[in-house]
C-alpha atoms as a PDB file:
ATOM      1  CA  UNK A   1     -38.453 -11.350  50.398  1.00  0.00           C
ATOM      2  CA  UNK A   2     -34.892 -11.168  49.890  1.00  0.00           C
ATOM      3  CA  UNK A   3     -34.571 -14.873  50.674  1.00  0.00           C
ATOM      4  CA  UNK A   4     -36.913 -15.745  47.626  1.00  0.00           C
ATOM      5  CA  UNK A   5     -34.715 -13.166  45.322  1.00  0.00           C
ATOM      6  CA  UNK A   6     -31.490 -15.111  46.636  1.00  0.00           C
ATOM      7  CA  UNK A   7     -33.129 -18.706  45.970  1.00  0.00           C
ATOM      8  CA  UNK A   8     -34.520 -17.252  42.304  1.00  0.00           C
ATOM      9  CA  UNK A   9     -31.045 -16.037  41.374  1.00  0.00           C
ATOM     10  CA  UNK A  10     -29.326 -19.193  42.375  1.00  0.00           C
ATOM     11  CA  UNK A  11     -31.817 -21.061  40.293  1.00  0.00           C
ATOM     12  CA  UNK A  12     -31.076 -19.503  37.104  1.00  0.00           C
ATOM     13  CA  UNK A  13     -27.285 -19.821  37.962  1.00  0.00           C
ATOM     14  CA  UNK A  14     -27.650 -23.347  37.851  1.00  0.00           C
ATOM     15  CA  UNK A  15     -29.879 -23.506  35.185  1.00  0.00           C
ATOM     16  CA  UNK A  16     -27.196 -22.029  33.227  1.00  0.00           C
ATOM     17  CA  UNK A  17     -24.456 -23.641  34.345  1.00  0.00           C
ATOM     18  CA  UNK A  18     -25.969 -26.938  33.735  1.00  0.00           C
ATOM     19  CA  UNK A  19     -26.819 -25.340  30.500  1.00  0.00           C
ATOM     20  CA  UNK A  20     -23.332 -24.632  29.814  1.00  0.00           C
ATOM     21  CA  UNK A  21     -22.116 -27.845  30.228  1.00  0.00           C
ATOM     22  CA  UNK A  22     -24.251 -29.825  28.373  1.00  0.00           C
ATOM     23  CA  UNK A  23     -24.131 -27.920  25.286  1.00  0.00           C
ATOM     24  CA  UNK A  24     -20.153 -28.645  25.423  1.00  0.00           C
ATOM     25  CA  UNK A  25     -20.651 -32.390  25.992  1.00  0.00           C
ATOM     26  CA  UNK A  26     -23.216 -32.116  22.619  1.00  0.00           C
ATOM     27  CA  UNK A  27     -20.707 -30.635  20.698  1.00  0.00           C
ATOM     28  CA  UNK A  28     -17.801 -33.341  22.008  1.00  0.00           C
ATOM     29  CA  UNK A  29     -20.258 -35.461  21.187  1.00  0.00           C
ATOM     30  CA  UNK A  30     -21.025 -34.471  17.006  1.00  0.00           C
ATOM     31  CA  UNK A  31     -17.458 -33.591  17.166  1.00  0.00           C
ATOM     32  CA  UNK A  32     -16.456 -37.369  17.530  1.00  0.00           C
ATOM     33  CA  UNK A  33     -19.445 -38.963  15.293  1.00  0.00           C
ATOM     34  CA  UNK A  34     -19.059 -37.055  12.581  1.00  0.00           C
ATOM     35  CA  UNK A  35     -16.199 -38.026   9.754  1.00  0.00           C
ATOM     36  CA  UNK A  36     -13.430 -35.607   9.163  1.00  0.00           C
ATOM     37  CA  UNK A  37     -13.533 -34.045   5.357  1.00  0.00           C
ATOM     38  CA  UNK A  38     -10.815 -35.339   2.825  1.00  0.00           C
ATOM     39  CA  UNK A  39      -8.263 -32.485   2.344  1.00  0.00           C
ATOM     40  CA  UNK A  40      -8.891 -31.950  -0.929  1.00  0.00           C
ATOM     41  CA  UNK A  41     -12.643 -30.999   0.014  1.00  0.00           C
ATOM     42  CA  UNK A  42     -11.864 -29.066   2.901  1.00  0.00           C
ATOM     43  CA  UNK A  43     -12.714 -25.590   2.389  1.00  0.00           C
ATOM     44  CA  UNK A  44     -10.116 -23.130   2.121  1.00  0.00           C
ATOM     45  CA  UNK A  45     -10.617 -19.465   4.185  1.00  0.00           C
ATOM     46  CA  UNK A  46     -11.595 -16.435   1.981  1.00  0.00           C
ATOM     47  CA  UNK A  47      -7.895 -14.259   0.775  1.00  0.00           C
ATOM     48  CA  UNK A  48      -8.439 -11.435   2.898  1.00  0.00           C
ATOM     49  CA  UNK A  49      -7.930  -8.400   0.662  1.00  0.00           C
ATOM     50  CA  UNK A  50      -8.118  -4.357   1.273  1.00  0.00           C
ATOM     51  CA  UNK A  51      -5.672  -1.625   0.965  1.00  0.00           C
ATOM     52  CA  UNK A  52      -2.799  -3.918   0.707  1.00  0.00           C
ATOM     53  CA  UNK A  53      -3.286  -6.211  -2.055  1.00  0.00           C
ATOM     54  CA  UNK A  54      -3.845 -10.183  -1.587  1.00  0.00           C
ATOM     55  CA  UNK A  55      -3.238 -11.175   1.932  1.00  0.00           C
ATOM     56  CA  UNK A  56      -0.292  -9.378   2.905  1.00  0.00           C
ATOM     57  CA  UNK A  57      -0.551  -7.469   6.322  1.00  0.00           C
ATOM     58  CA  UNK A  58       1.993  -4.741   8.086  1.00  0.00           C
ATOM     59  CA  UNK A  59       4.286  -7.506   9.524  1.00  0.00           C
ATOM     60  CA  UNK A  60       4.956  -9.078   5.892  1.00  0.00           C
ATOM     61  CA  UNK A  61       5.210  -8.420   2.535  1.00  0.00           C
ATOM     62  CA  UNK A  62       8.247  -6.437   0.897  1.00  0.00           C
ATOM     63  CA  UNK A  63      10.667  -4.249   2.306  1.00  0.00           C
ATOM     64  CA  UNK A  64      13.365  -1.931   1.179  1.00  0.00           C
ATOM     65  CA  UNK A  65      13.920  -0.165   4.209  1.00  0.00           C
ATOM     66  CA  UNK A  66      16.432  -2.544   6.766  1.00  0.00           C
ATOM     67  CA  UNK A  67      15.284  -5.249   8.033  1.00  0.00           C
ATOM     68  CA  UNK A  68      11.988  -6.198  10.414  1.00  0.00           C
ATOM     69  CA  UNK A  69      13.736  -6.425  13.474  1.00  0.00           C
ATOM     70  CA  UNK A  70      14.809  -2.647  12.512  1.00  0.00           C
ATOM     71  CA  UNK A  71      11.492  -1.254  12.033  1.00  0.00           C
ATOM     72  CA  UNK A  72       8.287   0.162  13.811  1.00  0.00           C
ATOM     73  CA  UNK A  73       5.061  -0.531  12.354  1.00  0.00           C
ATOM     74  CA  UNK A  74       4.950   2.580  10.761  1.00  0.00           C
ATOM     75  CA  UNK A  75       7.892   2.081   9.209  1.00  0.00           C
ATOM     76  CA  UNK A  76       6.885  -0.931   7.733  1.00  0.00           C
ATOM     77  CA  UNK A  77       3.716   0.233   6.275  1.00  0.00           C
ATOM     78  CA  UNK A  78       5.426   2.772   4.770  1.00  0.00           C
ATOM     79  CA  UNK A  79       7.906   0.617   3.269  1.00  0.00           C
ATOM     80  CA  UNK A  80       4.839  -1.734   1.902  1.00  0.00           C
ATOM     81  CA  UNK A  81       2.715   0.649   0.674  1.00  0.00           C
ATOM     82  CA  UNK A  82       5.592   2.726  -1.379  1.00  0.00           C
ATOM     83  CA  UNK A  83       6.643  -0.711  -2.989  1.00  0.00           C
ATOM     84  CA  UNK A  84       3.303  -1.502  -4.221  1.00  0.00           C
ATOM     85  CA  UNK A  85       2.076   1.649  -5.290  1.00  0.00           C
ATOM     86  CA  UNK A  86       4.963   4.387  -5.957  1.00  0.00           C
ATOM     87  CA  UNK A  87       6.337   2.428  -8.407  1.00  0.00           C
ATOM     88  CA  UNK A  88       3.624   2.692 -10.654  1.00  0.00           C
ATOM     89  CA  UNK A  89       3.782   6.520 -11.314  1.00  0.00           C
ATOM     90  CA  UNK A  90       7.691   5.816 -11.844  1.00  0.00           C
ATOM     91  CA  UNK A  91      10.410   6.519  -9.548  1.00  0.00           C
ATOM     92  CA  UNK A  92      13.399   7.378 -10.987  1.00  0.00           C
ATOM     93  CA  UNK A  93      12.388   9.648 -13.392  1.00  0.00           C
ATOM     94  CA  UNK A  94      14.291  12.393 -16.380  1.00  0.00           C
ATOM     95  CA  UNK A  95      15.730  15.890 -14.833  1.00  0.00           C
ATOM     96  CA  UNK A  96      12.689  18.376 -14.507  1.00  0.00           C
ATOM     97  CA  UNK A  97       9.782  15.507 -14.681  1.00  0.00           C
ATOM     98  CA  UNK A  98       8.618  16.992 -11.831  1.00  0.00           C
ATOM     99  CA  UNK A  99       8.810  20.583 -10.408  1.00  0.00           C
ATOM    100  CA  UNK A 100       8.826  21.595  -7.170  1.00  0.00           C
ATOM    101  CA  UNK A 101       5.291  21.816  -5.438  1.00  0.00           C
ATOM    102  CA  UNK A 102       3.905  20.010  -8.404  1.00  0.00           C
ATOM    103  CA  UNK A 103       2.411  15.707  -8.329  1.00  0.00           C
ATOM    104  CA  UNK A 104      -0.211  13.731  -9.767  1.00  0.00           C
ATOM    105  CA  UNK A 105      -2.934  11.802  -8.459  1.00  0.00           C
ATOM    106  CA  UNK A 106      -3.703   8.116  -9.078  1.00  0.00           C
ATOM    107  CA  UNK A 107      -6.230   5.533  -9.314  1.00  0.00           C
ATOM    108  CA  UNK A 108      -5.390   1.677  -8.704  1.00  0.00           C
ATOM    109  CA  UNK A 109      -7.674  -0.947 -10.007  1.00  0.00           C
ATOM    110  CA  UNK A 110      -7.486  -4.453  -9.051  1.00  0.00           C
ATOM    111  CA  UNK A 111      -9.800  -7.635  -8.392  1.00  0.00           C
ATOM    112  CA  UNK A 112      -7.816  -8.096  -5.324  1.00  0.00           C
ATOM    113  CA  UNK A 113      -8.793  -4.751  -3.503  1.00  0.00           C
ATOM    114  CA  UNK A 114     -12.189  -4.326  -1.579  1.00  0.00           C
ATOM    115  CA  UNK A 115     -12.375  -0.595  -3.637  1.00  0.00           C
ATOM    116  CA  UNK A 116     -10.345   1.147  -5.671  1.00  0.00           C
ATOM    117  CA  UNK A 117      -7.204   2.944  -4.057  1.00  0.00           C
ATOM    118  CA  UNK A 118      -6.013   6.698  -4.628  1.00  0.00           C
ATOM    119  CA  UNK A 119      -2.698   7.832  -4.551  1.00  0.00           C
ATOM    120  CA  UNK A 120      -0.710  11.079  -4.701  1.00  0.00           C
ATOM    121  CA  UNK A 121       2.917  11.893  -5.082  1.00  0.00           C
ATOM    122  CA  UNK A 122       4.421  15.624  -5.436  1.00  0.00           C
ATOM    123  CA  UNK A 123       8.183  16.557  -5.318  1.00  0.00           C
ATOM    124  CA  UNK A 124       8.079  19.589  -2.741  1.00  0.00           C
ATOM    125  CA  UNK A 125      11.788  20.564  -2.823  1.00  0.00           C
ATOM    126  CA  UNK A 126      15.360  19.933  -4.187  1.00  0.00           C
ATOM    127  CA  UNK A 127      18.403  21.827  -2.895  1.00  0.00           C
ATOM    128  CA  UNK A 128      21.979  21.928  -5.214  1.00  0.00           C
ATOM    129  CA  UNK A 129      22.978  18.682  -4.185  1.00  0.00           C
ATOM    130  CA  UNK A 130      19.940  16.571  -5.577  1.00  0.00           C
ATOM    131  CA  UNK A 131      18.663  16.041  -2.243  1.00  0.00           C
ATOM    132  CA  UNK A 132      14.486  16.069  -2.544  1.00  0.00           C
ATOM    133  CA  UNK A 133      11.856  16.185  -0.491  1.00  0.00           C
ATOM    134  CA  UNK A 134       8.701  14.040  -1.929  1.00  0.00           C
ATOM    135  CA  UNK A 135       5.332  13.711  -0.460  1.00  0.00           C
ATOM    136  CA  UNK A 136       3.127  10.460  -0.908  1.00  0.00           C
ATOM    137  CA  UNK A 137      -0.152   9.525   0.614  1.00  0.00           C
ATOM    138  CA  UNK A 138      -2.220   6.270  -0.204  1.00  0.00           C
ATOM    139  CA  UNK A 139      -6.008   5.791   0.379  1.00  0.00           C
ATOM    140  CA  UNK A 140      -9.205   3.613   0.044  1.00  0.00           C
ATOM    141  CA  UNK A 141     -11.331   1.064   1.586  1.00  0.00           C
ATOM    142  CA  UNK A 142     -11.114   3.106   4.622  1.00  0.00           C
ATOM    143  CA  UNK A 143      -7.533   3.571   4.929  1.00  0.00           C
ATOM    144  CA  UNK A 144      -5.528   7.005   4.810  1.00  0.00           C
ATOM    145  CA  UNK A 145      -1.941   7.638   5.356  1.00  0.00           C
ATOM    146  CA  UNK A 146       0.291  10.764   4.404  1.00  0.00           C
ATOM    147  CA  UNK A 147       4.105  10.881   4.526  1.00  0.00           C
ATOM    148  CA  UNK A 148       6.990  12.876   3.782  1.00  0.00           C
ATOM    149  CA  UNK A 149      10.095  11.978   3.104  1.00  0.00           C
ATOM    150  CA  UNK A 150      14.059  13.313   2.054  1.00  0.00           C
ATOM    151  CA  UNK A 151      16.358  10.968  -0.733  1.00  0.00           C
ATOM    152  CA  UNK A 152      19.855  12.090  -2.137  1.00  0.00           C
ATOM    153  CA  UNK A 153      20.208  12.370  -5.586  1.00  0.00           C
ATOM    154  CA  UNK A 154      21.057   8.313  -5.470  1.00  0.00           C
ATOM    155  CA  UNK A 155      17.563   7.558  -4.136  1.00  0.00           C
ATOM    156  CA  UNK A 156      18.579   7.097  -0.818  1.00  0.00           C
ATOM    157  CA  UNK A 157      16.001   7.819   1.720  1.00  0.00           C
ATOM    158  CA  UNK A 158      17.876  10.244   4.495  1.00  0.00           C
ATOM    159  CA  UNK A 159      14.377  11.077   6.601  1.00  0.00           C
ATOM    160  CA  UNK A 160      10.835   9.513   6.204  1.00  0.00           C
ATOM    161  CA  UNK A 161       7.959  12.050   8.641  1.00  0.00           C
ATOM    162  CA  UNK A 162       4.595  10.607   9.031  1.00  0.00           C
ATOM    163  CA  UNK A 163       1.329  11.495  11.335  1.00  0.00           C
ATOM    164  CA  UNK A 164       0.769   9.128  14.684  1.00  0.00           C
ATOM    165  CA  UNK A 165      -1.710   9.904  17.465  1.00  0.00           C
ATOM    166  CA  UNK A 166      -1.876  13.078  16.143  1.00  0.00           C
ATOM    167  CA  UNK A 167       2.138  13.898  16.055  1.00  0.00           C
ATOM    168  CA  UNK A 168       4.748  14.293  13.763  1.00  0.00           C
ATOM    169  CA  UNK A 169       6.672  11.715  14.434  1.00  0.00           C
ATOM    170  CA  UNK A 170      10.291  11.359  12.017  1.00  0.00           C
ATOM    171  CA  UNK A 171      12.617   7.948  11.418  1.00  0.00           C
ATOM    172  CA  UNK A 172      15.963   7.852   9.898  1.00  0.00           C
ATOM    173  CA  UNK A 173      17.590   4.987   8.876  1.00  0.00           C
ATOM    174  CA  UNK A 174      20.854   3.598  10.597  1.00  0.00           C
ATOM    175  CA  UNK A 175      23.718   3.458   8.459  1.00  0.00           C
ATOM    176  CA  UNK A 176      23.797  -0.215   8.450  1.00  0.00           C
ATOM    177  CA  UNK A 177      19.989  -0.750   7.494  1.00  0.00           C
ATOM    178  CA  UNK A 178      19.384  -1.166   3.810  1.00  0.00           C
ATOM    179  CA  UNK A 179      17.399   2.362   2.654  1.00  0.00           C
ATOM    180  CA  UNK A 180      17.431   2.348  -1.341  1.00  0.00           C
ATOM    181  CA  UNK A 181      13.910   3.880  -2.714  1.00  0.00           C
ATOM    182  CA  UNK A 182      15.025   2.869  -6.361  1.00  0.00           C
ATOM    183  CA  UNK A 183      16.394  -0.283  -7.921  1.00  0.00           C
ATOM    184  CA  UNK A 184      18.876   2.170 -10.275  1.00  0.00           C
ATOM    185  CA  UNK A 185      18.218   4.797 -12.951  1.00  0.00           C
ATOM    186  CA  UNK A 186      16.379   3.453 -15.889  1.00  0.00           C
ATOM    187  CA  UNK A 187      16.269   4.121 -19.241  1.00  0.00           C
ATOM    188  CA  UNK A 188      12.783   3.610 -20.551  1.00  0.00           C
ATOM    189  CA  UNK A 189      13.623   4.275 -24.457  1.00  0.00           C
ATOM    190  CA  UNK A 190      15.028   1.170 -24.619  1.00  0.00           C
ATOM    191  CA  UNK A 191      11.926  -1.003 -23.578  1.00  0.00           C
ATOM    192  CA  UNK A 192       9.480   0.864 -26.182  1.00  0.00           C
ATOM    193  CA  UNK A 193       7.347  -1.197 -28.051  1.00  0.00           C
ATOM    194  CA  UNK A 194       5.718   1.856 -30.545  1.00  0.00           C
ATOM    195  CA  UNK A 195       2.987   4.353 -29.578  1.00  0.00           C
ATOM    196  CA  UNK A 196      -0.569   3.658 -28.331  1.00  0.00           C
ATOM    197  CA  UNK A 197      -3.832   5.823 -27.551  1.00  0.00           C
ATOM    198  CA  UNK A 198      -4.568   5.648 -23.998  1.00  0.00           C
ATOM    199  CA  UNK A 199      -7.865   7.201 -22.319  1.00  0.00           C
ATOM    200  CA  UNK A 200      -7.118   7.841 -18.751  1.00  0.00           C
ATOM    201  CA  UNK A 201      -9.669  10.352 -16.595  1.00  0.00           C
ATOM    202  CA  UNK A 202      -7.282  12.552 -16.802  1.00  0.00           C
ATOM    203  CA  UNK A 203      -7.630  13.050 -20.901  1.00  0.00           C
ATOM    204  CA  UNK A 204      -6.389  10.992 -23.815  1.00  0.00           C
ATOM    205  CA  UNK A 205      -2.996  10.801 -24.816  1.00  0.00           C
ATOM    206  CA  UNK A 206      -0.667   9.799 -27.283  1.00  0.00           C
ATOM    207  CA  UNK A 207       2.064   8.014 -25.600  1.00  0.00           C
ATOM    208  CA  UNK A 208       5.140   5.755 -26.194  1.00  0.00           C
ATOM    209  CA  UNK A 209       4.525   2.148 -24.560  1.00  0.00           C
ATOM    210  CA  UNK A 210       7.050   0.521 -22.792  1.00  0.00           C
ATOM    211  CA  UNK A 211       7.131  -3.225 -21.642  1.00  0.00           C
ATOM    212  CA  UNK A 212       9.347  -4.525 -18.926  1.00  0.00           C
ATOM    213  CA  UNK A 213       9.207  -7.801 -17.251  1.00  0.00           C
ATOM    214  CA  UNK A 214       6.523  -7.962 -15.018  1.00  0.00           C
ATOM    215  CA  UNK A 215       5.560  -3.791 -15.934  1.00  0.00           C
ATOM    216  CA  UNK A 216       4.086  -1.972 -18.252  1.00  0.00           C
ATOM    217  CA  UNK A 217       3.737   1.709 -18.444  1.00  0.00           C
ATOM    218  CA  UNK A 218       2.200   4.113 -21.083  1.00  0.00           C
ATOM    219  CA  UNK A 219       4.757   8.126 -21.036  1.00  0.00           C
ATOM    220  CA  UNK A 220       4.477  11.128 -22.380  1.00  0.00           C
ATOM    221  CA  UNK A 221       5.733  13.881 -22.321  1.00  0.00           C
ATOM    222  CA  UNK A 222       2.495  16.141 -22.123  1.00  0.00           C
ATOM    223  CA  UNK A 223       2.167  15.566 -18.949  1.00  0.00           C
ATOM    224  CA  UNK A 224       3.549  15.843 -15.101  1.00  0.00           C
ATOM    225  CA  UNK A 225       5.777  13.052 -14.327  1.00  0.00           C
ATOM    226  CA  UNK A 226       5.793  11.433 -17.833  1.00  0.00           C
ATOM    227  CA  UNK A 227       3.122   8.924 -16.656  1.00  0.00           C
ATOM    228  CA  UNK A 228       0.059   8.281 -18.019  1.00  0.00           C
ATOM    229  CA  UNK A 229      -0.782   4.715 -16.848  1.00  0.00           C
ATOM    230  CA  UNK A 230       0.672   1.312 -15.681  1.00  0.00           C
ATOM    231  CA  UNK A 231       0.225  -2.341 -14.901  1.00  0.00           C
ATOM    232  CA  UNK A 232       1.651  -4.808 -12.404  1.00  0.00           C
ATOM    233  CA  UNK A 233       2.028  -8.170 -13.461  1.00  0.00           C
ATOM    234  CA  UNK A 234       2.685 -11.352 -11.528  1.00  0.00           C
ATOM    235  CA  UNK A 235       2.858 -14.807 -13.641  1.00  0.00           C
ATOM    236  CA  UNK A 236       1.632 -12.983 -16.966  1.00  0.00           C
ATOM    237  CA  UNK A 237      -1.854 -12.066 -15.629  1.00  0.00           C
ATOM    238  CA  UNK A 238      -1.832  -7.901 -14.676  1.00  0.00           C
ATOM    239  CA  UNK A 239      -3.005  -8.017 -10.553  1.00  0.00           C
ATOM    240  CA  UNK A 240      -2.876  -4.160 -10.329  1.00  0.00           C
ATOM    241  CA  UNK A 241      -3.545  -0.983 -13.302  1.00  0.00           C
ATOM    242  CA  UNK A 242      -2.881   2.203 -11.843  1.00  0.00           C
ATOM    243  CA  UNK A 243      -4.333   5.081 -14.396  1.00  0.00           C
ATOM    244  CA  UNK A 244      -3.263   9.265 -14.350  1.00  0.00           C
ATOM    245  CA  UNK A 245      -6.889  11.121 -12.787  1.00  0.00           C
ATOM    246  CA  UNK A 246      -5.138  14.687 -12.444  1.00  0.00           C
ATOM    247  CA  UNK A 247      -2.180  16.774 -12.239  1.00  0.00           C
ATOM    248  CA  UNK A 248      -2.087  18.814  -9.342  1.00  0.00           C
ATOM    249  CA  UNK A 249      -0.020  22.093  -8.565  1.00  0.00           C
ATOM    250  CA  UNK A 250       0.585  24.418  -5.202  1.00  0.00           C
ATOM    251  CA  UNK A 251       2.004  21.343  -3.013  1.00  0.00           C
ATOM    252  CA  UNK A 252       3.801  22.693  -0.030  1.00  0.00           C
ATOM    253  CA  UNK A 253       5.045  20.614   3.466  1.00  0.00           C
ATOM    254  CA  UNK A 254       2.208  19.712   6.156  1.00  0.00           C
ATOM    255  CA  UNK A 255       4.838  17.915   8.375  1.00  0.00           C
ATOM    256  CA  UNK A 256       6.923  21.073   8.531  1.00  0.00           C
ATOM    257  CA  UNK A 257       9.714  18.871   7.240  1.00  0.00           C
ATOM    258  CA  UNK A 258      11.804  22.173   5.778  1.00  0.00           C
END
């Protein structure tokens, strides 16, 4: 009996060796008869989108903290995912624009993301010196991440803290990495184009619009933060509108960060 199971077994081994091989020699086969597509047919793959926007992963895209051979992965993402979206509730903002323990929360709209993403920022302290620490957490399409993190008063980050495998983990950059937060103080008033109506889910508002370059951002002064709502431009056409959805009070430190 156990012969026959043997000689059965080794049958079917065969079989599908045999099997194996002849489907490869088919496909060498087609491969060579049929003709290769012009270039300018050839289909191009899908842009991969998600939380980051086009198809820019963890290893690429912008950075303003050092340089990649500096970084973790973390790191990275956090320096990726502050450029993109921070920016679009303002950064360097007027004295007492926020409070301590008071942010606002965010919506970002875009044809490149798979859903819409949500983001939050909240000043949590500020000592004498103009030293703050900010939280910031992104989400959507799956995706979550929290930080905290410490600037001086020049925007400056001193200490970014962040959740891994369940830790608190912390980075500070080296003295000789490049760690600016802020491209420089700016003064708004001077890029307003007159007042607007804008409907955001977090009310209406009457607010002064202001055009930049490649930004646009609707303020007033009714509100947390000055923000109402934005737009990111790239070659004229607007890739991501981030709009106010509430202002939040009662923020305090999860990563035990002071």
């Amino acid at each position: 009996m156990r012969f026959y199971l043997i000689l059965i077994l080794c049958f079917f081994t065969g079989f599908f060796l045999i099997s194996c091989v002849t489907t490869e020699q088919v496909a060498v086969q087609t491969e060579s008869v049929l003709p290769a597509e012009p270039d300018e047919v050839r289909a191009e793959p899908e842009e991969k989108k998600g939380i980051i926007y086009s198809s820019r992963v963890l290893t690429e895209g912008p950075l303003l903290l050092g340089s990649k051979e500096h970084m973790t992965a973390p790191v990275s993402e956090f320096s990726i995912l502050y450029t993109l979206y921070f920016p679009l509730s303002g950064i360097v903002l007027t004295d007492s624009a926020y409070r301590e323990t008071q942010g606002t929360r965010w919506k970002v709209e875009s044809d490149l993301l798979v859903e819409n993403v949500y983001f939050e920022r909240a000043l949590l302290s500020e000592d004498d010196e103009g030293r703050s620490w900010w939280y910031f957490s992104v989400e959507g399409d799956g995706f979550e991440r929290e930080y905290e993190f410490l600037v001086d008063s020049d925007w400056r980050l001193m200490e970014m803290r962040y959740l891994l495998d369940g830790q608190v983990k912390s980075y500070a950059p080296s003295v000789d990495e490049l760690n600016n937060l802020s491209n420089g103080s700016i003064d708004y008033g001077a890029f307003k184009r007159g007042s607007e109506t804008v409907e955001t889910p977090a009310g209406r508002y009457q607010a002064d619009h202001i055009v930049l370059e490649s930004e646009e951002f609707w303020m007033t002064d009714r509100v947390i933060g000055h923000f109402v709502q934005s737009l990111l431009k790239e070659d004229k056409s607007v890739i991501l509108e981030a709009s106010l959805i509430e202002e939040k009070k009662g923020y305090g430190t999860i990563f035990n960060s002071y």
